[in-house]
Structures are given as structure tokens and as C-alpha cells.
PDB file of N, CA and C in Angstrom:
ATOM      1  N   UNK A   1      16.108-126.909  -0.289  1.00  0.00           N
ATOM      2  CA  UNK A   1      16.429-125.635  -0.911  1.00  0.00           C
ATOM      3  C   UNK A   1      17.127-125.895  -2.246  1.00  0.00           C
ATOM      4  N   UNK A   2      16.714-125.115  -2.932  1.00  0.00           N
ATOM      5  CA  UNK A   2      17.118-125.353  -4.513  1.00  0.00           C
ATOM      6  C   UNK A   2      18.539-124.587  -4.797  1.00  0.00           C
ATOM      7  N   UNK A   3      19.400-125.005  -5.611  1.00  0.00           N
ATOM      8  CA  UNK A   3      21.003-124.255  -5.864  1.00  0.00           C
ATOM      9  C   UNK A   3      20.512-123.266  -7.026  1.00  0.00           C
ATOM     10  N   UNK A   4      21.111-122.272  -6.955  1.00  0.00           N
ATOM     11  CA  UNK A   4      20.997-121.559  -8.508  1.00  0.00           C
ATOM     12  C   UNK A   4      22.359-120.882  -8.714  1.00  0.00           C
ATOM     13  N   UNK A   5      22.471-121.403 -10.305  1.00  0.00           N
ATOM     14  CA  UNK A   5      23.763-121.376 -10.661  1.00  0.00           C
ATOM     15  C   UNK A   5      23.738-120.210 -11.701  1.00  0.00           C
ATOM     16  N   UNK A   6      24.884-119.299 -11.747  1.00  0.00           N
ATOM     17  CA  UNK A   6      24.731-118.276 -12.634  1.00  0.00           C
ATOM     18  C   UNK A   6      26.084-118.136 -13.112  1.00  0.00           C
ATOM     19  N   UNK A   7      25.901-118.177 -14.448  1.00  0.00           N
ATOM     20  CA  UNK A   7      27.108-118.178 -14.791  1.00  0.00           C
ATOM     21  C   UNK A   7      26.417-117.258 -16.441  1.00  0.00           C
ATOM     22  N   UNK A   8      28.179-115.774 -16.318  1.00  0.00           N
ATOM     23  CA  UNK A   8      28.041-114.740 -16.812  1.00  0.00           C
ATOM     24  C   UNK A   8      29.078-114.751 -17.314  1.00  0.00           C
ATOM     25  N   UNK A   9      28.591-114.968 -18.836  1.00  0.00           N
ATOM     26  CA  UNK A   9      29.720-115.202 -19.615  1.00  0.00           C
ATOM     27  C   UNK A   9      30.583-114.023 -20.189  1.00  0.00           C
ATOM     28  N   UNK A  10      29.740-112.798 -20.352  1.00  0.00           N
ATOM     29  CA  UNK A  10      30.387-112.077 -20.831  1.00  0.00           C
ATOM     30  C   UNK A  10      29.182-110.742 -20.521  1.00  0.00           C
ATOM     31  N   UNK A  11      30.385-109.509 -19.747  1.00  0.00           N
ATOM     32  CA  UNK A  11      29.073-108.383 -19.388  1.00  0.00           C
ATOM     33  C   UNK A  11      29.924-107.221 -20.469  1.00  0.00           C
ATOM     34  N   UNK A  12      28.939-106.459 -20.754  1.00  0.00           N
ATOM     35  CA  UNK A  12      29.372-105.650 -21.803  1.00  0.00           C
ATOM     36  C   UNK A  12      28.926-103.990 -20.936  1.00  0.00           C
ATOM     37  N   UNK A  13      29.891-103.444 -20.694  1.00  0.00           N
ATOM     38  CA  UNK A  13      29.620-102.146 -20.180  1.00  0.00           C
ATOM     39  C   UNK A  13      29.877-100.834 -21.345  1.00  0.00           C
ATOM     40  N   UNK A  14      28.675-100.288 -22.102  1.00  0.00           N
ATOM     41  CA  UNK A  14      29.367 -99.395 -22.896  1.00  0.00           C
ATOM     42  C   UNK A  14      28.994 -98.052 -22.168  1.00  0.00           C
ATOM     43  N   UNK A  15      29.485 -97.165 -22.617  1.00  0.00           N
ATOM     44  CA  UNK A  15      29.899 -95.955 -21.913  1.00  0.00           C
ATOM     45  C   UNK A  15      30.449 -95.611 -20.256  1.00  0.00           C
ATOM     46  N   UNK A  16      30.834 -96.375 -20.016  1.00  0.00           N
ATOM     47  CA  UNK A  16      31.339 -96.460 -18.000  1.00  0.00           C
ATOM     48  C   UNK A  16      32.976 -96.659 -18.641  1.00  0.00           C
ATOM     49  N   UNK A  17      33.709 -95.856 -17.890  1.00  0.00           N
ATOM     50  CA  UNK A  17      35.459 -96.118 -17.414  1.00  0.00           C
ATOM     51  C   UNK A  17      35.882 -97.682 -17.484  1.00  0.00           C
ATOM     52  N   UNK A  18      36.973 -98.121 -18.075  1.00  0.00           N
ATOM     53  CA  UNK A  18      37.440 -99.288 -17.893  1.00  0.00           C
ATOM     54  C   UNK A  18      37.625-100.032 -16.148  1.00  0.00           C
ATOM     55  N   UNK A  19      37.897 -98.529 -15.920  1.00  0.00           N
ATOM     56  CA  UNK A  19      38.721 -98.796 -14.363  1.00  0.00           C
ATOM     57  C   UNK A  19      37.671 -98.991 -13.678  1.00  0.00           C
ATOM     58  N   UNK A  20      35.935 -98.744 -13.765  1.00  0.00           N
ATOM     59  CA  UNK A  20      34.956 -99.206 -12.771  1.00  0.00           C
ATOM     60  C   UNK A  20      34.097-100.802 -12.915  1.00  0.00           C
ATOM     61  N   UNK A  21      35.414-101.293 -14.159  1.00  0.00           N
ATOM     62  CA  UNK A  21      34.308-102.947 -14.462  1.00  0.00           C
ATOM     63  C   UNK A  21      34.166-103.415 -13.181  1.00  0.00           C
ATOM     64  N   UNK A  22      35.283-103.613 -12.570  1.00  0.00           N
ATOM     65  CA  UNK A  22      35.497-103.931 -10.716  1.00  0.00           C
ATOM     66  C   UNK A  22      34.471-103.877 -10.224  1.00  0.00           C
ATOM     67  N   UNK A  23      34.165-102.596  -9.952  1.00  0.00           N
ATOM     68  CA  UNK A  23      33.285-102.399  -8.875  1.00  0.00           C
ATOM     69  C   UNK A  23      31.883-102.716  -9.432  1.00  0.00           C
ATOM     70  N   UNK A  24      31.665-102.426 -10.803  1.00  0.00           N
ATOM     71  CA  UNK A  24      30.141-102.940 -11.125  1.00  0.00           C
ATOM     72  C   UNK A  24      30.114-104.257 -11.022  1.00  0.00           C
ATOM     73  N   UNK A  25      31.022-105.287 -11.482  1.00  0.00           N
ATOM     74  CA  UNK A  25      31.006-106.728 -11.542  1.00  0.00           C
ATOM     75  C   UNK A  25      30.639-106.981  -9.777  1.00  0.00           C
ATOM     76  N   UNK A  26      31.450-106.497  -8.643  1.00  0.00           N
ATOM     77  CA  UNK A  26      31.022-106.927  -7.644  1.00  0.00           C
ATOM     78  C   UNK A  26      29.282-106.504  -7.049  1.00  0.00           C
ATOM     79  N   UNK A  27      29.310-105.322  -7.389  1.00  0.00           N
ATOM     80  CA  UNK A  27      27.984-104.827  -7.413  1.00  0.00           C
ATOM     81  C   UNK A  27      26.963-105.681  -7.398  1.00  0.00           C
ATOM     82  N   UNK A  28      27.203-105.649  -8.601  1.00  0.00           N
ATOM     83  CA  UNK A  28      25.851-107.338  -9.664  1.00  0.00           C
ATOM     84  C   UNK A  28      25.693-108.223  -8.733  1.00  0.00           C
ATOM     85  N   UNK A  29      27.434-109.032  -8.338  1.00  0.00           N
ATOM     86  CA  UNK A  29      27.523-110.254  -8.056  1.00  0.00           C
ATOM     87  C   UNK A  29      26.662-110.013  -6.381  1.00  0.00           C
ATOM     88  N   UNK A  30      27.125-109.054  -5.819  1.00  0.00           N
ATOM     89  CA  UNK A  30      26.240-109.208  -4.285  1.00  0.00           C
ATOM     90  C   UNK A  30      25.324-108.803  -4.154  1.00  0.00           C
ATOM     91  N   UNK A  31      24.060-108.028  -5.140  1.00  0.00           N
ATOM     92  CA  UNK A  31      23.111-108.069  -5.432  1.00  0.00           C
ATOM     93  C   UNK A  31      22.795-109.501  -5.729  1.00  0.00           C
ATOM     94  N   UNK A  32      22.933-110.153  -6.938  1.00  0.00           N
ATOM     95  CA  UNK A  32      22.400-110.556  -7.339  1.00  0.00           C
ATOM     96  C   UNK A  32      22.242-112.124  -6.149  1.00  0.00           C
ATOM     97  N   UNK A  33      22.983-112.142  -4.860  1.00  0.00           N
ATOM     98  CA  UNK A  33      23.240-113.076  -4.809  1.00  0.00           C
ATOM     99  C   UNK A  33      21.969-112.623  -3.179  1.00  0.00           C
ATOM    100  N   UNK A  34      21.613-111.118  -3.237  1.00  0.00           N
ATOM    101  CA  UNK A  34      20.778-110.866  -2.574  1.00  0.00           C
ATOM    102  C   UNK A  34      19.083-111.363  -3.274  1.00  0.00           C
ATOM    103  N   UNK A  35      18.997-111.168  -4.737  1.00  0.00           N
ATOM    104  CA  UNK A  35      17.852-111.488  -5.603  1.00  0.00           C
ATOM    105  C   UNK A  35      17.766-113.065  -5.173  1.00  0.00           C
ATOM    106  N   UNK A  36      19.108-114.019  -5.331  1.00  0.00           N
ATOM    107  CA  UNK A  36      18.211-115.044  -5.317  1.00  0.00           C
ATOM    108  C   UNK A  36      18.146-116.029  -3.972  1.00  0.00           C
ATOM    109  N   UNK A  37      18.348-114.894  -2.951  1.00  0.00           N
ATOM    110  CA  UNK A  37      17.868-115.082  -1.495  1.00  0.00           C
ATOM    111  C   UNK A  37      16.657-115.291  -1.603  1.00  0.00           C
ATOM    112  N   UNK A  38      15.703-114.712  -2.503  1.00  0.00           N
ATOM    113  CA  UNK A  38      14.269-114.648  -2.371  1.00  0.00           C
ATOM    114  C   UNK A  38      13.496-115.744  -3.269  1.00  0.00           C
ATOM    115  N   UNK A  39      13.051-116.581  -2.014  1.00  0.00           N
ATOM    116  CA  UNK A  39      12.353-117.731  -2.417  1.00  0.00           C
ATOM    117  C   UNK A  39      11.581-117.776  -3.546  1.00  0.00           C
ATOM    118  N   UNK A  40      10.922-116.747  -3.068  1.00  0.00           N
ATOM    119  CA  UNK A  40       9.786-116.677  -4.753  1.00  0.00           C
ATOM    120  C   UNK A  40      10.886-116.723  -5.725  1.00  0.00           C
ATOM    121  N   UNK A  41      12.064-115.748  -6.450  1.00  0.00           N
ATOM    122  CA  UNK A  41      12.729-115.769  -7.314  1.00  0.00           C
ATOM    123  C   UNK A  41      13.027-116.901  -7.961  1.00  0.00           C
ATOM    124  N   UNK A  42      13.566-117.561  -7.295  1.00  0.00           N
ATOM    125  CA  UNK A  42      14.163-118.716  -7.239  1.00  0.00           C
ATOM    126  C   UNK A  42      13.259-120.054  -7.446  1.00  0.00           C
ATOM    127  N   UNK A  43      11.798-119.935  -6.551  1.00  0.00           N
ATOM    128  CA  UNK A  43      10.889-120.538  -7.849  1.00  0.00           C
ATOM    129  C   UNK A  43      10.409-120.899  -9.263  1.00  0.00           C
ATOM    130  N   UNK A  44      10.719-119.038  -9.160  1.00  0.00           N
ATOM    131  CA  UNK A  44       9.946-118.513 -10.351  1.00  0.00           C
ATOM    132  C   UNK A  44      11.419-119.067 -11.448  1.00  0.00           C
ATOM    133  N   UNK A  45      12.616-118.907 -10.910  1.00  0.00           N
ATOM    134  CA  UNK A  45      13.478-119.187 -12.166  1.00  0.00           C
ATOM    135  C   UNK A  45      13.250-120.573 -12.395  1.00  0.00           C
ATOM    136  N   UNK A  46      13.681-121.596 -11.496  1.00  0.00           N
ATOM    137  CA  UNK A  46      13.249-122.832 -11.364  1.00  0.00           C
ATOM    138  C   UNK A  46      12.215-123.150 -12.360  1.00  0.00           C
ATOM    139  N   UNK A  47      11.142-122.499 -12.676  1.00  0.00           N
ATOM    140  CA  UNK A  47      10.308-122.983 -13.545  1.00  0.00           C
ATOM    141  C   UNK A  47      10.138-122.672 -14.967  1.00  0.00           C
ATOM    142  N   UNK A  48      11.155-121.204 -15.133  1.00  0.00           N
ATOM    143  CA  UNK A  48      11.955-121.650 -16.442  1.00  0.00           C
ATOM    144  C   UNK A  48      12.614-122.489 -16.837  1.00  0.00           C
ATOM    145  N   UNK A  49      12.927-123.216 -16.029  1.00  0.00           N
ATOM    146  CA  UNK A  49      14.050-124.564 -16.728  1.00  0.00           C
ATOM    147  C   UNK A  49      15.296-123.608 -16.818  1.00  0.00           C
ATOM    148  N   UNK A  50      16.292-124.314 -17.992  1.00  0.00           N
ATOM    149  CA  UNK A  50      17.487-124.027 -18.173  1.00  0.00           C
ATOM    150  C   UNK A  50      17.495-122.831 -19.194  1.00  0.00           C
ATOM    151  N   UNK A  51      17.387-121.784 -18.686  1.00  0.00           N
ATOM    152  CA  UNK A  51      17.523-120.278 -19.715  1.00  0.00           C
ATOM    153  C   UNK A  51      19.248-119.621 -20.200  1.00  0.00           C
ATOM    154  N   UNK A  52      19.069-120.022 -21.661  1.00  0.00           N
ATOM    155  CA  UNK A  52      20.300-119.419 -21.800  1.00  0.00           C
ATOM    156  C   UNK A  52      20.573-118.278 -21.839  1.00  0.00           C
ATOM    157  N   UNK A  53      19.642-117.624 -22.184  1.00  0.00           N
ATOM    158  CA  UNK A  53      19.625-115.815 -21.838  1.00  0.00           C
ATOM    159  C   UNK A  53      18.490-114.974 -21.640  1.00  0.00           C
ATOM    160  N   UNK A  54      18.688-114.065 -20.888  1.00  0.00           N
ATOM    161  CA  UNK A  54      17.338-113.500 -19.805  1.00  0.00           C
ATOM    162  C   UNK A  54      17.713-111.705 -20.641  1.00  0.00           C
ATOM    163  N   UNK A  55      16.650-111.340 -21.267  1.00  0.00           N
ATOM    164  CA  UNK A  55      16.578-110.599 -21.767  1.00  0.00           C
ATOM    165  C   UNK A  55      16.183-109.452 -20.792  1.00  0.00           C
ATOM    166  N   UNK A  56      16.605-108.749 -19.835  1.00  0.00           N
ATOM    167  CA  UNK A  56      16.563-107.311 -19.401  1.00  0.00           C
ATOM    168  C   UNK A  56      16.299-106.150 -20.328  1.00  0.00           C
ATOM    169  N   UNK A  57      14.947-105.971 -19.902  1.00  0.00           N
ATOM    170  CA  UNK A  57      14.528-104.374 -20.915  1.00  0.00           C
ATOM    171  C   UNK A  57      15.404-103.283 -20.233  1.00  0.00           C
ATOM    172  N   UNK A  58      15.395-102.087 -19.960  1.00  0.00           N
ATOM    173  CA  UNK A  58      16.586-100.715 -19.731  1.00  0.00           C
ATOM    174  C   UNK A  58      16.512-100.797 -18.071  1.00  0.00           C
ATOM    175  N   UNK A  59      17.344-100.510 -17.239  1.00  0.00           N
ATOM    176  CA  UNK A  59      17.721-100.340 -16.347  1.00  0.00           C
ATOM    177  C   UNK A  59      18.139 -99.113 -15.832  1.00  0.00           C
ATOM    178  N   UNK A  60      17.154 -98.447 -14.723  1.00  0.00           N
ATOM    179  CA  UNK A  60      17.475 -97.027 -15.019  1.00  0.00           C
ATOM    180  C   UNK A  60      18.714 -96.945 -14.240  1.00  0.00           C
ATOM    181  N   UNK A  61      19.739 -96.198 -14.844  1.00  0.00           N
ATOM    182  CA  UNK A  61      20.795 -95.720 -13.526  1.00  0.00           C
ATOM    183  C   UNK A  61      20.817 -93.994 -13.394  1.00  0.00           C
ATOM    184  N   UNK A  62      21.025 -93.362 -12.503  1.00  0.00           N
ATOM    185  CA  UNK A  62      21.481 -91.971 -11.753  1.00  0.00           C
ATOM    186  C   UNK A  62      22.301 -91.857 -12.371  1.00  0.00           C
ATOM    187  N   UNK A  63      22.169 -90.737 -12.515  1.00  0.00           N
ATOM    188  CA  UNK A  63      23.584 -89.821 -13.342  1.00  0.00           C
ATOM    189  C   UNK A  63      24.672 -89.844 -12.021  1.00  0.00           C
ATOM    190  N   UNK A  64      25.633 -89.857 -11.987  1.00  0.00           N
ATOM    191  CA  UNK A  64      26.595 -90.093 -10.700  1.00  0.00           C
ATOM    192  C   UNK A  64      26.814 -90.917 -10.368  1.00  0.00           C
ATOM    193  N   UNK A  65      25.775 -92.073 -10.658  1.00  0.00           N
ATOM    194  CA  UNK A  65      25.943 -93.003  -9.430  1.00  0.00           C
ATOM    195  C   UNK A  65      27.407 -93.806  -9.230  1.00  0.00           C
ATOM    196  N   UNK A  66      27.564 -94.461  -8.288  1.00  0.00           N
ATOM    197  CA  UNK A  66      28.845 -95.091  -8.063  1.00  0.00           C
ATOM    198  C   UNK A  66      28.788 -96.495  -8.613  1.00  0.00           C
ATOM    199  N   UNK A  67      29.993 -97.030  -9.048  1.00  0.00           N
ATOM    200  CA  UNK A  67      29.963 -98.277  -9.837  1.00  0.00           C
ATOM    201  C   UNK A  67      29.242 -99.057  -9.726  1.00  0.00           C
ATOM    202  N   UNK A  68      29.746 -99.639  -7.979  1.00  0.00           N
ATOM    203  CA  UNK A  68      28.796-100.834  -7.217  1.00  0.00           C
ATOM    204  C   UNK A  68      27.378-100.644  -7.475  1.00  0.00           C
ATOM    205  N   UNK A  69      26.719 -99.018  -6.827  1.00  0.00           N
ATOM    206  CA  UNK A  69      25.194 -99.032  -7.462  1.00  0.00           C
ATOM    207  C   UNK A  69      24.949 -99.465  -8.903  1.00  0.00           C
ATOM    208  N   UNK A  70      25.769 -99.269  -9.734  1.00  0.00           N
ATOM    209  CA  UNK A  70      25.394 -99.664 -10.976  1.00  0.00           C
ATOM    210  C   UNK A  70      25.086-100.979 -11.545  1.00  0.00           C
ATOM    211  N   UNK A  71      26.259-101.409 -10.369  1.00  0.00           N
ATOM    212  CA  UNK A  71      26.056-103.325 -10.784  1.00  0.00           C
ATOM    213  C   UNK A  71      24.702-103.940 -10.332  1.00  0.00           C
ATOM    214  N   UNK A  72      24.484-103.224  -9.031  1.00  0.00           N
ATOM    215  CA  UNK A  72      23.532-103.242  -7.885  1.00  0.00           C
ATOM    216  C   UNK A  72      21.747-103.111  -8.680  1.00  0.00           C
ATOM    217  N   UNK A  73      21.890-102.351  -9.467  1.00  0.00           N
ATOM    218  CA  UNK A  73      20.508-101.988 -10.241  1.00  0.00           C
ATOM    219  C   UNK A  73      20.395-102.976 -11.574  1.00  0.00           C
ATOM    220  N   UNK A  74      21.529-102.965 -12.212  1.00  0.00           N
ATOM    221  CA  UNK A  74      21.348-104.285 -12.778  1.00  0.00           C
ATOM    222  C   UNK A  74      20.898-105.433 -12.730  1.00  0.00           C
ATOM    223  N   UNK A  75      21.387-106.075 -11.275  1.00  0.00           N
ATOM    224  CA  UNK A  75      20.885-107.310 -10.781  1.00  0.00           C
ATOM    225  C   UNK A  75      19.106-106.990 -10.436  1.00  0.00           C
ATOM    226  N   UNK A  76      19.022-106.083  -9.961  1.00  0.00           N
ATOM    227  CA  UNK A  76      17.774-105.829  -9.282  1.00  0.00           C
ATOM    228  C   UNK A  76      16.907-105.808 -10.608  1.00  0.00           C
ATOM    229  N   UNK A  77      17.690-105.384 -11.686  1.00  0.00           N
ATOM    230  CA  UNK A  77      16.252-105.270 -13.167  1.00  0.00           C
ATOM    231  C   UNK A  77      16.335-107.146 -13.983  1.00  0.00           C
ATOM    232  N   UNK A  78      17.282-107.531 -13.081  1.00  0.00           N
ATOM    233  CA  UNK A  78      17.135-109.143 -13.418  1.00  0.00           C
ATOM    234  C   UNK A  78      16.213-110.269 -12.179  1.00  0.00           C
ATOM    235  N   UNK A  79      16.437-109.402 -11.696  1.00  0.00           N
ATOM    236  CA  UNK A  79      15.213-109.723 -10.336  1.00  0.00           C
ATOM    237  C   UNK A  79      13.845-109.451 -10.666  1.00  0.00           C
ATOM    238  N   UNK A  80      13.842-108.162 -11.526  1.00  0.00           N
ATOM    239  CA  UNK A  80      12.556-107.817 -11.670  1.00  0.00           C
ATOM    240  C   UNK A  80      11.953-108.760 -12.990  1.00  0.00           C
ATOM    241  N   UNK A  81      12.683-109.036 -13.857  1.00  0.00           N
ATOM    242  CA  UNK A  81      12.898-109.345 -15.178  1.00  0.00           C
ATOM    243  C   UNK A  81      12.004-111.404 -14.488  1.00  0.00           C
ATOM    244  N   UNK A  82      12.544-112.174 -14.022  1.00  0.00           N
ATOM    245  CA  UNK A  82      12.478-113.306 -13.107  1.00  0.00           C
ATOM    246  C   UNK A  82      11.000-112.663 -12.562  1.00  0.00           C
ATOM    247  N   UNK A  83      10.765-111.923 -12.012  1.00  0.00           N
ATOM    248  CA  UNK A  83       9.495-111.775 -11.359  1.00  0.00           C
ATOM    249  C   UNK A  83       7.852-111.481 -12.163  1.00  0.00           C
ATOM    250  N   UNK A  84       8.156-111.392 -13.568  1.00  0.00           N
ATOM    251  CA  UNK A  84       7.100-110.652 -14.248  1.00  0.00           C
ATOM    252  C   UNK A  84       6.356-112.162 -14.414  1.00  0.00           C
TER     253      UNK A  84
END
């Protein structure tokens, strides 16, 4: 089984409350750590080599939604982003 290392140097949230970086940062992080449960993913990154940055086109979010979902859809449009 292959390791994948992610390291996020800097997330930029514009228009969201200071007070919900929290909950989106965890969001992301347990999503994302659901994305690279998935073998294929994790192939597929694998065969990018070493990417210094993964360009995500728009990510839709819900008007309302709660922080965590927010982090949560993020990861998932970097999942999708890895899958094309």
C-alpha cells in the first residue's frame, strides 16, 4: 500500500467567518483522508509524481451549509480534480 502525503500550506477562505476556519480545516482533513482511502485515487495521484499544486476548478457549496460540509466538498472537488 502506497503512503500519501499532503501537506497544505496555506488555505485561503474568502468570504466565510474567521471563527468557522476550524471546522472547514477539519472538514477537508476527514474528507480528504476519506478520498485517499480510494485505491484508484491514490493510483491515479501516484502517477502524477510529485505535484506542487492541484488546481481545483469551482466547488459548488449550499447556501447554509455548515463549515465541516464546506471543508467536506472541497476535498471531494480534489478527489474529483485526481480522478479526471
Amino acid at each position: 500500500m502506497k503512503r500519501v502525503v499532503v501537506h497544505i500550506d496555506r488555505l485561503v477562505l474568502k468570504g466565510f467567518r474567521p471563527e468557522d476556519r476550524h471546522a472547514i480545516a477539519a472538514g477537508l482533513q476527514q474528507e480528504l483522508v476519506r478520498v485517499f482511502a480510494d485505491r484508484e485515487a491514490v493510483s491515479l495521484l501516484s502517477a502524477m509524481g510529485d505535484v506542487s499544486r492541484l488546481q481545483v476548478g469551482g466547488v459548488p457549496i449550499e447556501q447554509g451549509s455548515k463549515p465541516q460540509r464546506v471543508g467536506e466538498s472541497v476535498a471531494q472537488g480534489i478527489g474529483k480534480e485526481i480522478k479526471k
